[in-house]
Protein backbone atom coordinates (compact mmCIF):
# COMPACT_ATOMS: atom_id res chain seq x y z
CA UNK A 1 17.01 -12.80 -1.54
CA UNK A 2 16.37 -9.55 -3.21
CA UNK A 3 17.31 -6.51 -1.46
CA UNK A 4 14.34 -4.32 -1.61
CA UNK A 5 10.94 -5.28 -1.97
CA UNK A 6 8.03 -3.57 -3.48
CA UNK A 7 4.82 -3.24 -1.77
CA UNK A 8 1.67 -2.78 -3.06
CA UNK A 9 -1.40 -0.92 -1.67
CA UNK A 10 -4.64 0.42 -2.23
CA UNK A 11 -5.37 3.18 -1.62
CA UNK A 12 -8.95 5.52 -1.67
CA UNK A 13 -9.72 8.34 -0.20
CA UNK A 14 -13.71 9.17 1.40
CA UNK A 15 -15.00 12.29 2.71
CA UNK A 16 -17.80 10.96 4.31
CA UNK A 17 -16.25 7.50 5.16
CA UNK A 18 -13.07 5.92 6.71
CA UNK A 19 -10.47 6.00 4.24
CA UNK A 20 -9.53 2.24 2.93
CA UNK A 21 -6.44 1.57 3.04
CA UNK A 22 -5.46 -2.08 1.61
CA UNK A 23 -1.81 -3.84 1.11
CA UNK A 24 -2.19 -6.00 -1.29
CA UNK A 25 0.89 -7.83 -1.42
CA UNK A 26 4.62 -7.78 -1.17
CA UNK A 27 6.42 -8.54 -4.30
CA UNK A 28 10.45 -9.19 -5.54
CA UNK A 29 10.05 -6.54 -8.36
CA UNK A 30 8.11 -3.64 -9.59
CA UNK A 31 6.89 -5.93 -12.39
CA UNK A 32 5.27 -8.49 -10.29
CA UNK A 33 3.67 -5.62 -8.77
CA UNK A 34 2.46 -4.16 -11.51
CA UNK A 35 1.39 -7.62 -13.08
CA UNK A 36 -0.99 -7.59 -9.54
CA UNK A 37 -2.46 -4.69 -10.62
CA UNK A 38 -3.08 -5.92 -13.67
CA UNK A 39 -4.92 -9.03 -12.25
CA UNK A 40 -6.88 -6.64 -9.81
CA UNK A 41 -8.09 -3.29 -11.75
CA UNK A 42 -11.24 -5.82 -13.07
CA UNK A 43 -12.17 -6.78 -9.62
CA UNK A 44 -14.83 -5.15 -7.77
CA UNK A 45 -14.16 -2.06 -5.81
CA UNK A 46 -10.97 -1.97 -7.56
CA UNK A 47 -12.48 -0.90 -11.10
CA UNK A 48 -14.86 1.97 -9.44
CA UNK A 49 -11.22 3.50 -8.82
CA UNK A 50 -8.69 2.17 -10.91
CA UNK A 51 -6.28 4.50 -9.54
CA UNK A 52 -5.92 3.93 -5.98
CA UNK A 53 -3.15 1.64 -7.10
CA UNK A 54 0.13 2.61 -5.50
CA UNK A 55 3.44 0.91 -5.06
CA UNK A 56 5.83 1.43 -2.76
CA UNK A 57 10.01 0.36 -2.79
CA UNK A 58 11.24 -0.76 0.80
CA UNK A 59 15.32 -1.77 1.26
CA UNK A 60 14.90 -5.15 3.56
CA UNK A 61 16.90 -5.57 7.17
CA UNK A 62 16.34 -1.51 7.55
CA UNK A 63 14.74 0.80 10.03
CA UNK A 64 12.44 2.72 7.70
CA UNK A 65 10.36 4.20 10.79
CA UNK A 66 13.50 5.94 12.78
CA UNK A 67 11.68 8.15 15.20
CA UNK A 68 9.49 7.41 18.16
CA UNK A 69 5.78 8.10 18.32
CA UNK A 70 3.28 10.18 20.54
CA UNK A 71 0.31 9.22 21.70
CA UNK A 72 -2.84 12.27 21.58
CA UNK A 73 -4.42 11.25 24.94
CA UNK A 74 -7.25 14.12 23.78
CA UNK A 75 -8.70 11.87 21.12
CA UNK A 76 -8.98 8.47 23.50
């Protein structure tokens, strides 16, 4: 079992729209990842914005969100 994993999103952001924010997948290395990419940038959506592409490195059997949270009751 690898230690980290890599995870891949897509991401685009719209002024006038919601943002999209996609995760793709979860791979064992950076070069499955970036084979994914490979397989995607053709795809629809994908090739209007090639570079939404991002990939991100996460160590496994860690906390990576330490802190608590607040909810803004002004924007329910």
């Amino acid at each position: 079992m690898p230690a980290e994993v890599h995870l891949l999103w897509y991401v685009r952001e719209r002024e006038q729209e919601e943002d999209i924010e996609l995760l793709i997948g979860v791979y064992e290395s950076v070069q499955d990842a970036n084979a994914a990419i490979e397989r995607l940038r053709i795809k629809a959506g994908f090739a209007d914005f090639p570079q939404g592409f991002e990939i991100a490195t996460y160590e496994i059997n860690k906390d990576h969100w330490t802190d608590g949270f607040r909810i803004d009751r002004s924007l329910d």
